[in-house]
Protein backbone atom coordinates (compact mmCIF):
# COMPACT_ATOMS: atom_id res chain seq x y z
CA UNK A 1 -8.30 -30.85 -45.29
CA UNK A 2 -9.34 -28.67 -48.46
CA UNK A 3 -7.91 -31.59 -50.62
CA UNK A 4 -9.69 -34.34 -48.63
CA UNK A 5 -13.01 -32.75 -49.03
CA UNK A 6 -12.40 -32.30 -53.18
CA UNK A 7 -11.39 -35.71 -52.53
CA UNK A 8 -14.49 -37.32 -50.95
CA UNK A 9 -17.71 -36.44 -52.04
CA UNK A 10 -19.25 -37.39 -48.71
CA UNK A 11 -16.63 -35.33 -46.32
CA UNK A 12 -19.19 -33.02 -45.41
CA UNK A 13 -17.79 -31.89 -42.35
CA UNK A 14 -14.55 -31.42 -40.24
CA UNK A 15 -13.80 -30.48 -36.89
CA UNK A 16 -10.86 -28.28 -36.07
CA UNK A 17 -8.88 -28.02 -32.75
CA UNK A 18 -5.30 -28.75 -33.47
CA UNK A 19 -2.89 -25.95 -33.36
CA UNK A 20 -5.07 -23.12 -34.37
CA UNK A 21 -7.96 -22.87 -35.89
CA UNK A 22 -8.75 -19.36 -36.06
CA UNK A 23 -6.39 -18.72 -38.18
CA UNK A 24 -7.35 -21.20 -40.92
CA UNK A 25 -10.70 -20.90 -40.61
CA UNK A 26 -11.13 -18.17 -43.24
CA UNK A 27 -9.16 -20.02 -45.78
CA UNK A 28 -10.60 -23.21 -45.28
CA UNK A 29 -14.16 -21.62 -45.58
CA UNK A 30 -13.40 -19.99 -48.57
CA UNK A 31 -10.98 -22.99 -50.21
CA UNK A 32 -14.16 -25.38 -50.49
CA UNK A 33 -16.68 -22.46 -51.24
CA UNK A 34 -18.28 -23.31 -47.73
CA UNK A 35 -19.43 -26.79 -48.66
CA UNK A 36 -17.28 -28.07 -46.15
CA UNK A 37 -18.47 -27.52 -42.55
CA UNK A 38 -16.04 -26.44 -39.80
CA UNK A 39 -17.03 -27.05 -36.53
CA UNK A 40 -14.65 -25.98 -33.63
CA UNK A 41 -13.20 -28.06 -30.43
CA UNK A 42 -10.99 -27.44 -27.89
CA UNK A 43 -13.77 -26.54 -25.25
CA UNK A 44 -15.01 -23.76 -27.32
CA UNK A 45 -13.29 -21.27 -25.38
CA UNK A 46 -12.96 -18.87 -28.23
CA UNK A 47 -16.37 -18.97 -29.18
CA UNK A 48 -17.09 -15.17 -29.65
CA UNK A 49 -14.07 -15.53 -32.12
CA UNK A 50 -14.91 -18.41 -33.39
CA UNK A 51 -18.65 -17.46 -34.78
CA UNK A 52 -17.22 -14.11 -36.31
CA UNK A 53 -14.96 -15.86 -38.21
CA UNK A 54 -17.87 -18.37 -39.40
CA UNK A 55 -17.49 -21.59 -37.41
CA UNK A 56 -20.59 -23.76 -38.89
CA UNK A 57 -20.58 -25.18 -35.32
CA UNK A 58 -19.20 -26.27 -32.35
CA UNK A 59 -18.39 -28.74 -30.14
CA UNK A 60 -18.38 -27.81 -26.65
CA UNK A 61 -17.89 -29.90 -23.15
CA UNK A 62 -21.33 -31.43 -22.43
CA UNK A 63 -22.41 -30.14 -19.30
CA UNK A 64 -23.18 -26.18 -20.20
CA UNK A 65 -24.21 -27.13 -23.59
CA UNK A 66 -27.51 -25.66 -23.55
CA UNK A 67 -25.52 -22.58 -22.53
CA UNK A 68 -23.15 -22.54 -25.29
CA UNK A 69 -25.95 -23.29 -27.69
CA UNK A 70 -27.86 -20.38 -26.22
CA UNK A 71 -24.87 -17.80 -27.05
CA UNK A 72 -25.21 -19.41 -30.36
CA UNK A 73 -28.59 -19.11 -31.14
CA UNK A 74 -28.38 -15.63 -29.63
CA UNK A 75 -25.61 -14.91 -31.87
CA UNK A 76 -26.75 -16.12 -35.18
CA UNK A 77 -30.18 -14.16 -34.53
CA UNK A 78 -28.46 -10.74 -34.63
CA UNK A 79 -28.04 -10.34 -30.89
CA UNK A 80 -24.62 -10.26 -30.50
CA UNK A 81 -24.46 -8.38 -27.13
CA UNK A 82 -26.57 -11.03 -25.50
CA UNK A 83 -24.60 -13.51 -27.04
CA UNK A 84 -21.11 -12.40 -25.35
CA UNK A 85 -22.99 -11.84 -21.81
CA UNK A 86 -24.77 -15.62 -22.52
CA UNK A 87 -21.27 -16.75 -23.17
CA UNK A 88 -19.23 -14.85 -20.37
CA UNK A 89 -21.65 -16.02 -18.27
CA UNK A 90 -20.60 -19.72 -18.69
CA UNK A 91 -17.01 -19.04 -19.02
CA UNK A 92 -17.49 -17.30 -15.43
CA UNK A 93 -19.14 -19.89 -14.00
CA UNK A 94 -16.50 -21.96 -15.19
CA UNK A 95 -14.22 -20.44 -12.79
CA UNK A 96 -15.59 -21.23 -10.20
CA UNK A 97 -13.71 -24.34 -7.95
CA UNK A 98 -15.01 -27.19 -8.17
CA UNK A 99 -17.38 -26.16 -11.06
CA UNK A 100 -16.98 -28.70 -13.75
CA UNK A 101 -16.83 -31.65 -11.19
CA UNK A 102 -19.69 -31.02 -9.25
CA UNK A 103 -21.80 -29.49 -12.12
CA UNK A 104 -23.32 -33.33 -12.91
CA UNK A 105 -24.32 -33.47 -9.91
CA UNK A 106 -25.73 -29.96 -9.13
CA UNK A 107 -27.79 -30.44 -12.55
CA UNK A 108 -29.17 -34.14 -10.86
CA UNK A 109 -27.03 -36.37 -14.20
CA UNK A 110 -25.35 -37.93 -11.20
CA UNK A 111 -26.17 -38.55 -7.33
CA UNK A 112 -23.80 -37.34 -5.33
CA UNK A 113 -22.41 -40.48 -4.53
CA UNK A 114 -21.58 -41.68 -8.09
CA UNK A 115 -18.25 -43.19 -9.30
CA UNK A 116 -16.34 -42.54 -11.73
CA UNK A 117 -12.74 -43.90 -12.95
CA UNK A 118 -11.46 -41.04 -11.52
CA UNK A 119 -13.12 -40.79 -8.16
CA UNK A 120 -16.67 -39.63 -7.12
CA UNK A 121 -18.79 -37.12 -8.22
CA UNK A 122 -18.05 -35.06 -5.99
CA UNK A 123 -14.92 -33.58 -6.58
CA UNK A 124 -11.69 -34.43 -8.73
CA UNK A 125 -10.93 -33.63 -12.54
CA UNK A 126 -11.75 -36.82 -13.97
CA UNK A 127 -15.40 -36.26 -13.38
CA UNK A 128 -15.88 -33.29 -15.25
CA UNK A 129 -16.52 -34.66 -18.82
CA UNK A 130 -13.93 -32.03 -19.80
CA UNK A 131 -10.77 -33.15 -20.57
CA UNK A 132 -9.81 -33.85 -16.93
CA UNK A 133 -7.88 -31.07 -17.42
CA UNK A 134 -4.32 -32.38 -18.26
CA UNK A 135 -1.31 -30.86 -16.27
CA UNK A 136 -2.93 -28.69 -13.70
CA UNK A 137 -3.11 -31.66 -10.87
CA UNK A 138 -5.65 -33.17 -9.17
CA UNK A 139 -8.46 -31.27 -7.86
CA UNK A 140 -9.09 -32.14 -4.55
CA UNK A 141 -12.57 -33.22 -3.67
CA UNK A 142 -15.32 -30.30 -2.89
CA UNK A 143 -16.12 -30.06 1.10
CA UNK A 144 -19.63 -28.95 2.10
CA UNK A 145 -19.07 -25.15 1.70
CA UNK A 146 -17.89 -25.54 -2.02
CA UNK A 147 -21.04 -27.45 -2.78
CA UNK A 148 -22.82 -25.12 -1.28
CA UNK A 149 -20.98 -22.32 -3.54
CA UNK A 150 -21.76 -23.93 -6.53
CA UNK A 151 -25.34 -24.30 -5.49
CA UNK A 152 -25.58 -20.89 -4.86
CA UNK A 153 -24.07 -19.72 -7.60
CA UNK A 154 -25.97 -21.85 -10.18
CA UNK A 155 -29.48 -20.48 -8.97
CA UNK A 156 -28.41 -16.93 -8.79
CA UNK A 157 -26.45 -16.68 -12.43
CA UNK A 158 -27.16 -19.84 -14.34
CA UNK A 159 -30.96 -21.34 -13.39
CA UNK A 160 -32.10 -18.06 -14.17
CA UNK A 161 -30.90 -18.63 -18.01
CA UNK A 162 -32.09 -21.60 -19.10
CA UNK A 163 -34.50 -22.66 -21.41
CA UNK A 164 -37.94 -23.76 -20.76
C-alpha cells in the first residue's frame, strides 16, 4: 500500500479491513507522512481503537451511520467520554435480535412489507445492509413482540440521540 501511494500521485486514499488493521495503521500513517488516508471497514467495530490510533475515517454499515458519525464528531472534538457512550450505545443496540433487519424499517427506509433478495423486511440477515452476516445462519423472521422490542428500544436509547 505505502509503495502504491509513492506510486500514484492520485492514490489519495485506502481503506483497510483485511486481516488487521490496527496493527498497521501506525506504520502506514507514518510510511506516507499521512498523505495517504486510511479509512477503516469491517463494520467499524473497533472504532474507539480505531480513532486513537488515527483512522482518517471510516466506513461503517449504513443504517446507524449518523450514530457512528456522532461518536466521531464527538471524538475528534475532545470529548472522548461521550464518544465511547455514543458508540456503546450503537454497538448495544446492535445486540439486540432482530436489530439490523428490522432497523430499515423502524427508521421508515422500508415499509414493512418490502422485499428483498433475501426475504422481507421484516426479519432475516439478508436485509440488514450488513454483511448478512456470513456463518451464523439464518435469522428467522421478527414476530410482533420483537418488533415491538425494537420499537421500544429505539425511542428509549437511540431517538433520544439523534441529530436535529
Amino acid at each position: 500500500v505505502v509503495e502504491m501511494a509513492r506510486q500514484i500521485p492520485t492514490m489519495k486514499c485506502v481503506k483497510d479491513e483485511a486481516g488487521n488493521p490496527l496493527a498497521r495503521v501506525t506504520q502506514i500513517r507514518e510510511r506516507t507522512n499521512d498523505k495517504l488516508a486510511v479509512f477503516s471497514g469491517n463494520g467499524v467495530r473497533t472504532m474507539i481503537d480505531e480513532m486513537r490510533l488515527g483512522f482518517s475515517g471510516h466506513c461503517p454499515t449504513t443504517v446507524l451511520s449518523d450514530f457512528y458519525a456522532a461518536a466521531f464528531d464527538l471524538w475528534h472534538s475532545g470529548k472522548r467520554r461521550e464518544a465511547f457512550d455514543m458508540f456503546g450505545r450503537l454497538q448495544a443496540f446492535n445486540t439486540i435480535t432482530g436489530a439490523g433487519s428490522y432497523l430499515m424499517v423502524l427508521r421508515g427506509v422500508f415499509k414493512e412489507d418490502t422485499k428483498t433478495r433475501g426475504g422481507s423486511m421484516g426479519g432475516g440477515a439478508a436485509a440488514s445492509g450488513g454483511g448478512g452476516r456470513a456463518g451464523r445462519g439464518a435469522t428467522p423472521p421478527l414476530d410482533e413482540a420483537g418488533k415491538q422490542a425494537l420499537r421500544d428500544a429505539w425511542d428509549q436509547f437511540m431517538k433520544p440521540h439523534l441529530r436535529g
